[in-house]
C-alpha atoms as a PDB file:
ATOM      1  CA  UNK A   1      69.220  97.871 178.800  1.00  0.00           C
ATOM      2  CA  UNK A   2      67.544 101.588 179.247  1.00  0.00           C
ATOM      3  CA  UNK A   3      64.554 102.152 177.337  1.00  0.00           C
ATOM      4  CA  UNK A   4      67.007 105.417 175.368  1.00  0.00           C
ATOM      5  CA  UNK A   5      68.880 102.433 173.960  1.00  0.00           C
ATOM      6  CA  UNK A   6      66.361 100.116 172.883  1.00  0.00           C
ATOM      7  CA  UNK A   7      64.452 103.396 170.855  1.00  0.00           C
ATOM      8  CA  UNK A   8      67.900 104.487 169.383  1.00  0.00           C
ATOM      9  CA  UNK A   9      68.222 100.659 168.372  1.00  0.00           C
ATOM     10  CA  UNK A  10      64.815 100.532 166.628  1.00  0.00           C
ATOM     11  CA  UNK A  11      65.103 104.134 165.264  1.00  0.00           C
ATOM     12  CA  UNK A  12      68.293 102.235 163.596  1.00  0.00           C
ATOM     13  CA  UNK A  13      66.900  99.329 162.938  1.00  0.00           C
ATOM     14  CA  UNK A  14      63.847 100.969 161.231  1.00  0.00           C
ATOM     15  CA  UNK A  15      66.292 103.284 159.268  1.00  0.00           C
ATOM     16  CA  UNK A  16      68.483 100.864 157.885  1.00  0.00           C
ATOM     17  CA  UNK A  17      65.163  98.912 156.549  1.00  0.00           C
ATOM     18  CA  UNK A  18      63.801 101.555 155.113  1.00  0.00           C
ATOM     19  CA  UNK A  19      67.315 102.394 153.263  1.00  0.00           C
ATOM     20  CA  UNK A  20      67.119  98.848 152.412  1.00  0.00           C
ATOM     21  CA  UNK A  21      63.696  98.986 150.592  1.00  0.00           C
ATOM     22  CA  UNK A  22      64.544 102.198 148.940  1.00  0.00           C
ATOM     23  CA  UNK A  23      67.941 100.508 147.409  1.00  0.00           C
ATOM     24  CA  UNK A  24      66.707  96.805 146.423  1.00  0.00           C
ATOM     25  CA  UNK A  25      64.466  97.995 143.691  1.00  0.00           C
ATOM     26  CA  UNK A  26      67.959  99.904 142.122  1.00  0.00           C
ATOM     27  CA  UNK A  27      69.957  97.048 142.907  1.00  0.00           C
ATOM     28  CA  UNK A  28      67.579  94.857 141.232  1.00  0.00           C
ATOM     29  CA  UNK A  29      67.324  96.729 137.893  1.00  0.00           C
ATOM     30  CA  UNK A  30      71.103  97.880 137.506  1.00  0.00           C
ATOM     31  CA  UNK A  31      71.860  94.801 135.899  1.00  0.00           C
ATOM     32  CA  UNK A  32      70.037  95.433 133.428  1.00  0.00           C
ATOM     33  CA  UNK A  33      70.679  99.101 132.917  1.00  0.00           C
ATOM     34  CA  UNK A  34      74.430  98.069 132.732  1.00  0.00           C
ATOM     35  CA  UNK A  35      73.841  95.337 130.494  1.00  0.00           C
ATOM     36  CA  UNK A  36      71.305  97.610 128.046  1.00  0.00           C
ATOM     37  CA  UNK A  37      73.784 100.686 127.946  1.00  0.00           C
ATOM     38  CA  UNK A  38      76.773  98.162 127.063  1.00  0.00           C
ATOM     39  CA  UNK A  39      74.597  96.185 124.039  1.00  0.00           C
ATOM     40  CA  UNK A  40      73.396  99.832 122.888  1.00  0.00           C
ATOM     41  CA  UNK A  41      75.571 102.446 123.478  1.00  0.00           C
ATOM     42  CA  UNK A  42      79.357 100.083 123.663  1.00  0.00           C
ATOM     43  CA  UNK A  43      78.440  98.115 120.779  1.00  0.00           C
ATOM     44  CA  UNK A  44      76.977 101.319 118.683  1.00  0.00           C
ATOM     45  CA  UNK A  45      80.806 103.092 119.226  1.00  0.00           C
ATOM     46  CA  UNK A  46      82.505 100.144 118.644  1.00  0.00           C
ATOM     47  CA  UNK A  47      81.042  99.763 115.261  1.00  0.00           C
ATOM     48  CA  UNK A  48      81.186 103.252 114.461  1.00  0.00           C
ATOM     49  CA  UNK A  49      84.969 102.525 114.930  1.00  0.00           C
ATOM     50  CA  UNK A  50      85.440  99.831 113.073  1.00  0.00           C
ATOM     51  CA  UNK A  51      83.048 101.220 110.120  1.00  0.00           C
ATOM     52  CA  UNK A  52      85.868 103.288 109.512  1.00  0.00           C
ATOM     53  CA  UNK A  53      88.864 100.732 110.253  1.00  0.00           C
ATOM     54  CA  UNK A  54      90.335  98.348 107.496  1.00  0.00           C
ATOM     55  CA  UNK A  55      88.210  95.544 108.431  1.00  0.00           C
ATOM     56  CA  UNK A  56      87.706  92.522 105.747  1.00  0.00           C
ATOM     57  CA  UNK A  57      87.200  88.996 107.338  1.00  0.00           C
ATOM     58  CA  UNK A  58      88.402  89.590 110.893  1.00  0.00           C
ATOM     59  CA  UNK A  59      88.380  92.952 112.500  1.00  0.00           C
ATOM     60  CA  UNK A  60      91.076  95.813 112.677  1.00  0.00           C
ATOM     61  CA  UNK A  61      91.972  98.717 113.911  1.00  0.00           C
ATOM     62  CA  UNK A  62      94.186 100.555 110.917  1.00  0.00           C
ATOM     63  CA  UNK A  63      92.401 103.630 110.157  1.00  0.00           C
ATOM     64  CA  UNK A  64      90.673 103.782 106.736  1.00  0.00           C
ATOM     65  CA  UNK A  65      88.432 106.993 107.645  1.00  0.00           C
ATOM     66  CA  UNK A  66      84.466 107.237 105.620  1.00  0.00           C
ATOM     67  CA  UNK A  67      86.398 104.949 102.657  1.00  0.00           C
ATOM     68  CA  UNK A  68      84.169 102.409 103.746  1.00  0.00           C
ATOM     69  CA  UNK A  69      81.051 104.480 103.914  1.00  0.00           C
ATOM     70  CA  UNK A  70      82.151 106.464 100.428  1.00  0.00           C
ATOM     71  CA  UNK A  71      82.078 103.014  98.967  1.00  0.00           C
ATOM     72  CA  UNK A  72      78.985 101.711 100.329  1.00  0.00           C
ATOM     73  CA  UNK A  73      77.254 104.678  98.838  1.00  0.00           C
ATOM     74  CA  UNK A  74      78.881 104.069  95.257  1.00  0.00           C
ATOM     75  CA  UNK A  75      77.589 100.314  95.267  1.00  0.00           C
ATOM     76  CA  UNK A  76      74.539  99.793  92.909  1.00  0.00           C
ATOM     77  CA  UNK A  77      73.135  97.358  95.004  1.00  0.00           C
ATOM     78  CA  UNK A  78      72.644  99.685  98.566  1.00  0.00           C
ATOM     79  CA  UNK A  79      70.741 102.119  96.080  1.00  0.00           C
ATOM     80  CA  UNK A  80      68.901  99.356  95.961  1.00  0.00           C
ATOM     81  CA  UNK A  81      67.994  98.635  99.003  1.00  0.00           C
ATOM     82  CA  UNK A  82      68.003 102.190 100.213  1.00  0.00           C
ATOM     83  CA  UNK A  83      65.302 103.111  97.820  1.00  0.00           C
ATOM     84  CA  UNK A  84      63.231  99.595  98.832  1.00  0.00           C
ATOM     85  CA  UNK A  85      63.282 100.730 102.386  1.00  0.00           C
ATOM     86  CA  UNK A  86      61.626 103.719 101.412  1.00  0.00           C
ATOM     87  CA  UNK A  87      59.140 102.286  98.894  1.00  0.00           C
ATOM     88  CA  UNK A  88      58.233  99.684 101.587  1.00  0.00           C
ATOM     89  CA  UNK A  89      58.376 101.914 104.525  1.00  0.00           C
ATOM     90  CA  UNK A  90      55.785 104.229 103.172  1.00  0.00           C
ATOM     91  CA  UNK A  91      53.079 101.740 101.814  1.00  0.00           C
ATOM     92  CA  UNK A  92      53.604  98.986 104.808  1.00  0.00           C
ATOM     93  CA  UNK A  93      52.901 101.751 107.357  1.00  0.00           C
ATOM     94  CA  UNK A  94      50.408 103.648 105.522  1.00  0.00           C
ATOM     95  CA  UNK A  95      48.182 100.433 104.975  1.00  0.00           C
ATOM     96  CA  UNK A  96      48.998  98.523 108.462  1.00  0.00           C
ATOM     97  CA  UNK A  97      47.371 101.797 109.988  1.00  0.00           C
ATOM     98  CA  UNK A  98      44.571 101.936 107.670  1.00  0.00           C
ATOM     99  CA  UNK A  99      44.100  98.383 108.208  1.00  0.00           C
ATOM    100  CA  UNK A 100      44.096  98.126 111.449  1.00  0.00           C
ATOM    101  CA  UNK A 101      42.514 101.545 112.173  1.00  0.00           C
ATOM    102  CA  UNK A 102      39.419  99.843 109.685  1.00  0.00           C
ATOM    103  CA  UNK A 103      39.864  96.961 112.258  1.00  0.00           C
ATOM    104  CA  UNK A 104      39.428  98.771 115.534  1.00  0.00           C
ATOM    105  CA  UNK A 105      36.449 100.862 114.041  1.00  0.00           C
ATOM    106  CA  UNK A 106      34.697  98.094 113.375  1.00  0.00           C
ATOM    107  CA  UNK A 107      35.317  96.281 116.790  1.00  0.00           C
ATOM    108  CA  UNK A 108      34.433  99.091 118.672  1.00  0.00           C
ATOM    109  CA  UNK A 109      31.047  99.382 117.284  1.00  0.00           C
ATOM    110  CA  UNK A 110      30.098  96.683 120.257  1.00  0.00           C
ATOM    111  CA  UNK A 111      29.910  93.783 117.993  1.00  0.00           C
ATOM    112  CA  UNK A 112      28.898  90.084 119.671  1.00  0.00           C
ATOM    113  CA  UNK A 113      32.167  87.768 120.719  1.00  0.00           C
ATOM    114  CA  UNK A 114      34.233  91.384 120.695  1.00  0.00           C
ATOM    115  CA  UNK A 115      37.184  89.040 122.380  1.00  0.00           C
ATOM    116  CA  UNK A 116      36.725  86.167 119.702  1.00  0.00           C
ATOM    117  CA  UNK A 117      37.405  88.833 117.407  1.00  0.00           C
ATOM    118  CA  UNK A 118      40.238  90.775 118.883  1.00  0.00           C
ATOM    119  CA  UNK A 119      42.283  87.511 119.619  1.00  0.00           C
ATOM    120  CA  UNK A 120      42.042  86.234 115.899  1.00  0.00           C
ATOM    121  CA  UNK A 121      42.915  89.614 114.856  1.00  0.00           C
ATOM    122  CA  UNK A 122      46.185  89.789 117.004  1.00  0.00           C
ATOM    123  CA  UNK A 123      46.712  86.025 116.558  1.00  0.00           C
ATOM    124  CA  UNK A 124      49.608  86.795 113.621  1.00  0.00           C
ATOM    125  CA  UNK A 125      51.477  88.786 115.979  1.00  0.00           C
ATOM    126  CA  UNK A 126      52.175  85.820 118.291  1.00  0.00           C
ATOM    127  CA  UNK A 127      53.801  84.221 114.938  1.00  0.00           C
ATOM    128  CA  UNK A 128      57.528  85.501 113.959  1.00  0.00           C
ATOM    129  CA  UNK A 129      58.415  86.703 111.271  1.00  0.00           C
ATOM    130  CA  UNK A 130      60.740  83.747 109.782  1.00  0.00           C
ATOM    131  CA  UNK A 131      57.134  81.549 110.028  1.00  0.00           C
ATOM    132  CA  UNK A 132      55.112  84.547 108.643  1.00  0.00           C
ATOM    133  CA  UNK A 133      57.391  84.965 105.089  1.00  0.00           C
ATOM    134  CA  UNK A 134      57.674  81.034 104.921  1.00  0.00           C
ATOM    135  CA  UNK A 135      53.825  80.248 105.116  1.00  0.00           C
ATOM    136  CA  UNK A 136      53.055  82.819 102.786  1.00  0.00           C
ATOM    137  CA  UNK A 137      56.371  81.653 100.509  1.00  0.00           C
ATOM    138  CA  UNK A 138      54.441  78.582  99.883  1.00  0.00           C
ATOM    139  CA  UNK A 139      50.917  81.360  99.567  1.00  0.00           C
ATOM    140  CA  UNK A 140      52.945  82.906  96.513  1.00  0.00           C
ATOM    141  CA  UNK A 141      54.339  79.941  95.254  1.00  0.00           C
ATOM    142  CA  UNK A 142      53.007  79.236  91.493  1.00  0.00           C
ATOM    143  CA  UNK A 143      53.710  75.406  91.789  1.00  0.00           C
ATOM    144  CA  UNK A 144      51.562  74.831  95.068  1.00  0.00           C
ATOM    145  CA  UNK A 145      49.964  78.016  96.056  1.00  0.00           C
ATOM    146  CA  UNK A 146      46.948  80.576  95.628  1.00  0.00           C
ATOM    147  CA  UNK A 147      48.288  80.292  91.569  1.00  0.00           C
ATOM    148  CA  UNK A 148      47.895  76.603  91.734  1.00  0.00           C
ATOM    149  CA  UNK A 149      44.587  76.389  93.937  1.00  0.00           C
ATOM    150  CA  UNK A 150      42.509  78.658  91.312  1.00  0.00           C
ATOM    151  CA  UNK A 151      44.330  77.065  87.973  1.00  0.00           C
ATOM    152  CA  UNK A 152      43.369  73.735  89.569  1.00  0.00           C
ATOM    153  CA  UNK A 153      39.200  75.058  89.709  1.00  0.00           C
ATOM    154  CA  UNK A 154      39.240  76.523  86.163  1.00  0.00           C
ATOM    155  CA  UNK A 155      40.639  79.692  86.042  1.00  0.00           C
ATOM    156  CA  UNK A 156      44.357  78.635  84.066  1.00  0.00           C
ATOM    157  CA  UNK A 157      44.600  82.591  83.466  1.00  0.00           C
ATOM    158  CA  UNK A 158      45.007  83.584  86.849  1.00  0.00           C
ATOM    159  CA  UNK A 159      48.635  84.667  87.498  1.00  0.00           C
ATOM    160  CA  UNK A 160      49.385  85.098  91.188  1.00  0.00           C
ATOM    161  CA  UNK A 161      53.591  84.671  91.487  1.00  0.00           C
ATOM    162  CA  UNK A 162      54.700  87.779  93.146  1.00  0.00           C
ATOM    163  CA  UNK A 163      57.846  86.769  94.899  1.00  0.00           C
ATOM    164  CA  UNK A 164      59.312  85.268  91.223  1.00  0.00           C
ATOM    165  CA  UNK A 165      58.454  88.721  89.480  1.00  0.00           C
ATOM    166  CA  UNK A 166      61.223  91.129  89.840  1.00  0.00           C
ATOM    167  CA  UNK A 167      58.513  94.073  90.109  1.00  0.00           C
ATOM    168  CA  UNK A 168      56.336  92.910  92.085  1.00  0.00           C
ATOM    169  CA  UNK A 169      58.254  91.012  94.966  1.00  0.00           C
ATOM    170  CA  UNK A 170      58.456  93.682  97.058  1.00  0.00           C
ATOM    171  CA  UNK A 171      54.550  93.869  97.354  1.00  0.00           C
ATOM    172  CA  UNK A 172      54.326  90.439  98.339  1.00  0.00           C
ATOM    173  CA  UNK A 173      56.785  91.779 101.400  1.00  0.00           C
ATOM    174  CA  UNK A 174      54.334  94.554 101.773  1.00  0.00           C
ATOM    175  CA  UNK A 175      51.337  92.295 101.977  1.00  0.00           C
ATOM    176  CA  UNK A 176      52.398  89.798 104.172  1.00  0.00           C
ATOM    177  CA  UNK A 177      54.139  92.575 106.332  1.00  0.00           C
ATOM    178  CA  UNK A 178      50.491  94.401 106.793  1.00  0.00           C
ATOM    179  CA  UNK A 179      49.079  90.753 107.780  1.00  0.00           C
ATOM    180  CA  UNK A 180      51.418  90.568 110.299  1.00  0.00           C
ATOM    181  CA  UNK A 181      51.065  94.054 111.838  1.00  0.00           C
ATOM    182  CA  UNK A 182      47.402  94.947 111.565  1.00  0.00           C
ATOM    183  CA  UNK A 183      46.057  92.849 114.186  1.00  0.00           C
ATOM    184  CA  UNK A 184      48.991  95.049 116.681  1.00  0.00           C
ATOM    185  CA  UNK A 185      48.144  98.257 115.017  1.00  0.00           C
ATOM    186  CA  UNK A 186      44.295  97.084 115.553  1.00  0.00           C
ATOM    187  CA  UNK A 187      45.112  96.904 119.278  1.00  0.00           C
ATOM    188  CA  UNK A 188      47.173 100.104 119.803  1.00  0.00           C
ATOM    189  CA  UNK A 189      43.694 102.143 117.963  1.00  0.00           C
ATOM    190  CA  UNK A 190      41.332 100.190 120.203  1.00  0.00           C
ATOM    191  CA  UNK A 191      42.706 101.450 122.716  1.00  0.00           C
ATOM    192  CA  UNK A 192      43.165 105.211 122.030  1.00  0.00           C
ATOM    193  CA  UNK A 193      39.295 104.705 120.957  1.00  0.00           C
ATOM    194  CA  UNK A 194      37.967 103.502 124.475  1.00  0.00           C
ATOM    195  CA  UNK A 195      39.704 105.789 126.129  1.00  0.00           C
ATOM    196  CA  UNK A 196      37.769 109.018 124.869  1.00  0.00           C
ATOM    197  CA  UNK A 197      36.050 110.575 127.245  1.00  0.00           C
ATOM    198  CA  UNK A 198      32.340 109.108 127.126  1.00  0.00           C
ATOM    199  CA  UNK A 199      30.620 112.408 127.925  1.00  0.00           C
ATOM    200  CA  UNK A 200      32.120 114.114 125.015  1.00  0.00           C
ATOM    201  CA  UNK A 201      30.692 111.361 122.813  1.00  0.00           C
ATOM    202  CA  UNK A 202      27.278 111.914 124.761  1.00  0.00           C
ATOM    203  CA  UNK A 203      27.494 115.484 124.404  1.00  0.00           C
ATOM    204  CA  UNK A 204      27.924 115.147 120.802  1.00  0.00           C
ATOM    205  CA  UNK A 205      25.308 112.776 120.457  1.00  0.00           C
ATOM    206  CA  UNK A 206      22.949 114.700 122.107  1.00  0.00           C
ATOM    207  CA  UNK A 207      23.365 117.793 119.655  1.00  0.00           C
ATOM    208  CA  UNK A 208      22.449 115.274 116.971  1.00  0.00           C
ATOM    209  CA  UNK A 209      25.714 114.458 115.136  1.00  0.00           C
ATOM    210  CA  UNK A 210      25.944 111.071 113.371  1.00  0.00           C
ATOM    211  CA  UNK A 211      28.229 108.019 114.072  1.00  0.00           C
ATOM    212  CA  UNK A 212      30.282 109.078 111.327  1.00  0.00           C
ATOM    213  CA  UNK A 213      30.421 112.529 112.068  1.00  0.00           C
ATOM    214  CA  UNK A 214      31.237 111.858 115.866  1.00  0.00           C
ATOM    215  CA  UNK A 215      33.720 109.490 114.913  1.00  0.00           C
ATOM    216  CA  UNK A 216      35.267 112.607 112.051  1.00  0.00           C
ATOM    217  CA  UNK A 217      35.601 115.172 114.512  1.00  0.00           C
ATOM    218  CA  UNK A 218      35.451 114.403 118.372  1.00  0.00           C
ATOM    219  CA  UNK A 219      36.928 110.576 118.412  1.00  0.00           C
ATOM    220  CA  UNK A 220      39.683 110.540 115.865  1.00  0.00           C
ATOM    221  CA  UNK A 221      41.036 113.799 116.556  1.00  0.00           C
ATOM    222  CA  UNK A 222      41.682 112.929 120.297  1.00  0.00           C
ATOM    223  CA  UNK A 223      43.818 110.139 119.370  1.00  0.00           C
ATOM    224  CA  UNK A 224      46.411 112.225 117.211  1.00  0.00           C
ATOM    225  CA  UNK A 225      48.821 111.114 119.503  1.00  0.00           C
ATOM    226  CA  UNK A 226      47.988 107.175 118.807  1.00  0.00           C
ATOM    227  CA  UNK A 227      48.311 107.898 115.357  1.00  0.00           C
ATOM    228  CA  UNK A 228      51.795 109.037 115.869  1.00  0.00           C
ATOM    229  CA  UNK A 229      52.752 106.551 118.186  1.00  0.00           C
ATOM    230  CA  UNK A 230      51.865 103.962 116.021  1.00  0.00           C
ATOM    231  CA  UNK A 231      53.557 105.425 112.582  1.00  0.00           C
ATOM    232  CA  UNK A 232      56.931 105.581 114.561  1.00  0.00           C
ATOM    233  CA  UNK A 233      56.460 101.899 115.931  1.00  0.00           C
ATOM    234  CA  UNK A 234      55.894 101.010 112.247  1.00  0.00           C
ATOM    235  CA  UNK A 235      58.578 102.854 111.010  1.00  0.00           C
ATOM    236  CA  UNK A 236      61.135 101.381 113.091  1.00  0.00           C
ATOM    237  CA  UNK A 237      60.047  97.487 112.478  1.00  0.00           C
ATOM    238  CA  UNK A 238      60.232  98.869 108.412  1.00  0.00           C
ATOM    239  CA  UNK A 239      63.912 100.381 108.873  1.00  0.00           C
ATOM    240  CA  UNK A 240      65.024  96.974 110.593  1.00  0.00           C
ATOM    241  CA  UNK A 241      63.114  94.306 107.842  1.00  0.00           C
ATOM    242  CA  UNK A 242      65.225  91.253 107.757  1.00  0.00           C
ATOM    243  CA  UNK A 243      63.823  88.195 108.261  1.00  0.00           C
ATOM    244  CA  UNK A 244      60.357  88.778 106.722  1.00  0.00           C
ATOM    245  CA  UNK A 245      62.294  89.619 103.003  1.00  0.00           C
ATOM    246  CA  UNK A 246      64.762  86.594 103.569  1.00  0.00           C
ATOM    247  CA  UNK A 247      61.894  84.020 104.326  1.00  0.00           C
ATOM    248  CA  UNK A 248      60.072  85.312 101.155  1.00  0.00           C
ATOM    249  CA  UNK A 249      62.197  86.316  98.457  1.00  0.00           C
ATOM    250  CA  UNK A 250      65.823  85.860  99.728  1.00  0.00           C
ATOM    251  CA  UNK A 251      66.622  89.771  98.504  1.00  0.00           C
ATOM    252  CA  UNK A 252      65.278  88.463  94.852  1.00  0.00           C
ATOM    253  CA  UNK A 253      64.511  87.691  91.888  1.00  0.00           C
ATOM    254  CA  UNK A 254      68.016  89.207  92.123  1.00  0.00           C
ATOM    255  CA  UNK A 255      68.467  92.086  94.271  1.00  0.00           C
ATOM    256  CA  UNK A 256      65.450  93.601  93.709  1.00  0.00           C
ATOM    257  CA  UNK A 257      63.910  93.209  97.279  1.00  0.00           C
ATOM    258  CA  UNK A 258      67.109  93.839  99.217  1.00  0.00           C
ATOM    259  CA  UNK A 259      66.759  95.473 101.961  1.00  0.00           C
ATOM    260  CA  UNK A 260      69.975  97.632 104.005  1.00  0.00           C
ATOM    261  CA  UNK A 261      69.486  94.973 107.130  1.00  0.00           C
ATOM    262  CA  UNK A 262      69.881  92.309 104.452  1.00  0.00           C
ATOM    263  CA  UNK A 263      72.871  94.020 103.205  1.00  0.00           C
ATOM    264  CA  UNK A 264      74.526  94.260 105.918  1.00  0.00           C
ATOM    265  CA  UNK A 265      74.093  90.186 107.257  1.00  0.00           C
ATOM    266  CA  UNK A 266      75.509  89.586 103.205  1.00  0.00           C
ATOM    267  CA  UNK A 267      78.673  92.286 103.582  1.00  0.00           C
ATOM    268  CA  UNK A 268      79.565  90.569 106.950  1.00  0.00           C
ATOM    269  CA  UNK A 269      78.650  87.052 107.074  1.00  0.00           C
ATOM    270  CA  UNK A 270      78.819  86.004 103.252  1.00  0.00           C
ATOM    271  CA  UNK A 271      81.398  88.434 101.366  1.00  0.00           C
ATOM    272  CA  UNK A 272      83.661  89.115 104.648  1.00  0.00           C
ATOM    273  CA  UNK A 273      83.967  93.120 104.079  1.00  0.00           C
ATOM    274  CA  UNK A 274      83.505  93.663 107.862  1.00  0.00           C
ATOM    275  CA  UNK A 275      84.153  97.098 107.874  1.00  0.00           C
ATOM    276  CA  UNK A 276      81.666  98.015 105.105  1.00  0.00           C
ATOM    277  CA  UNK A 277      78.578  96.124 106.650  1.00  0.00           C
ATOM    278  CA  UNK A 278      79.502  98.579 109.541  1.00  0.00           C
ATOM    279  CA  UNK A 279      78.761 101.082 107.432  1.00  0.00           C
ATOM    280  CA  UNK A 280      76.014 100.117 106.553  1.00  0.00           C
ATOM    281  CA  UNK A 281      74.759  98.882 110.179  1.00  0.00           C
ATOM    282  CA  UNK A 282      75.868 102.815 111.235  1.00  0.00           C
ATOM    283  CA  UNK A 283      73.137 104.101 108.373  1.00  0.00           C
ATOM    284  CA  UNK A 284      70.517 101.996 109.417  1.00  0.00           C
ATOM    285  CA  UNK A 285      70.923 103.371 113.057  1.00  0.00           C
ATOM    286  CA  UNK A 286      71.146 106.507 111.766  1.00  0.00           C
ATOM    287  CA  UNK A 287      67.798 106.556 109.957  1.00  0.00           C
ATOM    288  CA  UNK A 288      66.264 104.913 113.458  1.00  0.00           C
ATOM    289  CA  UNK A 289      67.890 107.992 115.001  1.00  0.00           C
ATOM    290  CA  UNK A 290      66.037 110.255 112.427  1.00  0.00           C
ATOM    291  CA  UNK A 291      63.041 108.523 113.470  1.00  0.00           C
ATOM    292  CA  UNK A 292      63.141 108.339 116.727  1.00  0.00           C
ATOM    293  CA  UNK A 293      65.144 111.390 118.543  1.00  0.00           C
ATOM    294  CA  UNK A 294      62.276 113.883 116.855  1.00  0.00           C
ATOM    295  CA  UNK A 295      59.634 111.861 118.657  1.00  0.00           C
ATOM    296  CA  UNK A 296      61.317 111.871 121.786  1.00  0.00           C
ATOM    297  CA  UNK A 297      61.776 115.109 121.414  1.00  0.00           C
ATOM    298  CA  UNK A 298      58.013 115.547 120.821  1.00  0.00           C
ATOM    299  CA  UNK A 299      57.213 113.397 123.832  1.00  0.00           C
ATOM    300  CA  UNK A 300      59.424 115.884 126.048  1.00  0.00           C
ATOM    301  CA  UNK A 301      57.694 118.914 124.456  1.00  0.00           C
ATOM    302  CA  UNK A 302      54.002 117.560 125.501  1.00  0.00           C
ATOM    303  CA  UNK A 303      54.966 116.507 129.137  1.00  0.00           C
ATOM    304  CA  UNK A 304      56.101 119.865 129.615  1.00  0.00           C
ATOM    305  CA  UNK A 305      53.457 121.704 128.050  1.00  0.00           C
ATOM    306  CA  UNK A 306      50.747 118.868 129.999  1.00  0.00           C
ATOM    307  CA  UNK A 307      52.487 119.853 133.157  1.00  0.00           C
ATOM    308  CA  UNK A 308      52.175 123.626 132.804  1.00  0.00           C
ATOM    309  CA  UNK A 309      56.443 124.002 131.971  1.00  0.00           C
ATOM    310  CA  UNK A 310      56.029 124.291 128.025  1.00  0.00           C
END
């Protein structure tokens, strides 16, 4: 064999690897592109389509038009829960980032066993939600809780039964929500904080600004974008609350903790109005949507301006 054919059969050879290690990594992840555009995008049309079918137990295809969502609007009980995920979104959010923002302050002021600390902050996170709202079920519980604990030492005037009181249920949500989140909002601040650039903190320093001060107007203003970051990861858990209300309250006393996700498990799986719960799945994407296509519009707008484009 000339030495012309044994290069042209290593130049090919070569080639062909280096085709194969530019393909492998697509090949490897297209399975799961396919499968995440068919569970999002597939299954988002096809309930869009039957949200405005005939669709009771089974589903249909006869064409009712917005019937469905024209009636979901007129039912008492989706005011309801519309006006809970609002109520909830805005307090659960507001105090998991105050919380956790507290949290991360305080951790990054070098404090002894900083990991000890940070783990038993974050520790709730590892813990779903179902466990979460039925540990703290029992917490609220009159008959064997907090209620019960301080009755039993003396104080019998102590009232402490959220999830039975029609107006105050949704706090309990609220508060065991925040206990679930703050340790993950904790994290998420942490790290926007130790990533400041030190000289600018030494600069400051140097000039003769206090902790506080340095904290007020170099550190926290660097991590705007943190803040943001975490108010839209917030927002989206709120919009999707499901199993946290059902483990404590079950949507009661009544209906006055339901929520639109637990609407939409009782229109399909316990009244059989297919078509409706659609409806109501296609507004609960839609507020997503209104949360998250501005931010990822956002996102796009500081790359581009970063990169010199904007």
């Amino acid at each position: 064999m000339s030495t012309a054919t044994i290069s042209t059969a290593v130049a090919g050879s070569t080639s062909f690897a280096e085709k194969l290690k530019k393909w492998v990594p697509i090949f490897v992840i297209a399975p799961s592109i396919l499968a995440s555009f068919i569970y999002v995008f597939v299954f988002a049309g096809w309930t869009f389509y039957i949200s405005l079918s005939d669709s009771t137990l089974l589903p249909t295809y006869g064409f009712r038009g917005l019937e469905n969502y024209i009636s979901l609007w007129n039912n008492r009980r989706w005011g309801v829960a519309y006006s809970n995920l609002f109520f909830f979104s805005f307090f659960y959010v507001f105090a998991a980032m105050a919380v956790g923002l507290l949290l991360a302050l305080l951790i990054d002021q070098k404090i002894r066993a900083e990991s000890f600390w940070r783990t038993m902050y974050m520790y709730p996170l590892a813990v779903s939600f179902i466990v979460t709202g039925t540990v703290w079920q029992w917490l609220y519980n009159p008959t064997a809780g907090i209620q019960f604990l301080v009755n039993s030492l003396g104080w019998t005037d102590l009232e402490f039964a959220l999830t039975t009181d029609r107006k105050n249920a949704i706090w309990a949500i609220i508060i065991t929500g925040v206990w679930q989140s703050a340790g993950f909002t904790m994290a998420l601040f942490l790290a926007g904080l130790r990533s400041v650039d030190g000289d600018i903190i030494k600069a400051a320093s140097i000039d003769g600004a206090s902790t506080f001060r340095i904290y007020r107007k170099v550190i926290l203003p660097s991590i705007t974008p943190i803040f943001l970051a975490v108010a839209v990861v917030q927002l989206q858990a709120a919009i999707k609350t499901f199993d946290l209300a059902v483990a404590l309250t079950n949507s009661g006393p009544g209906i006055s903790t339901t929520f639109p996700a637990t609407y939409v498990y009782d229109l399909m799986f316990q009244r059989g109005e297919i078509g409706e719960g659609a409806a109501a799945a296609m507004m609960i994407l839609a507020a997503l949507a209104v949360v998250l296509v501005p931010y990822s519009l956002y996102l796009t707008w500081r790359r581009r301006k970063e990169s010199g484009r904007g």
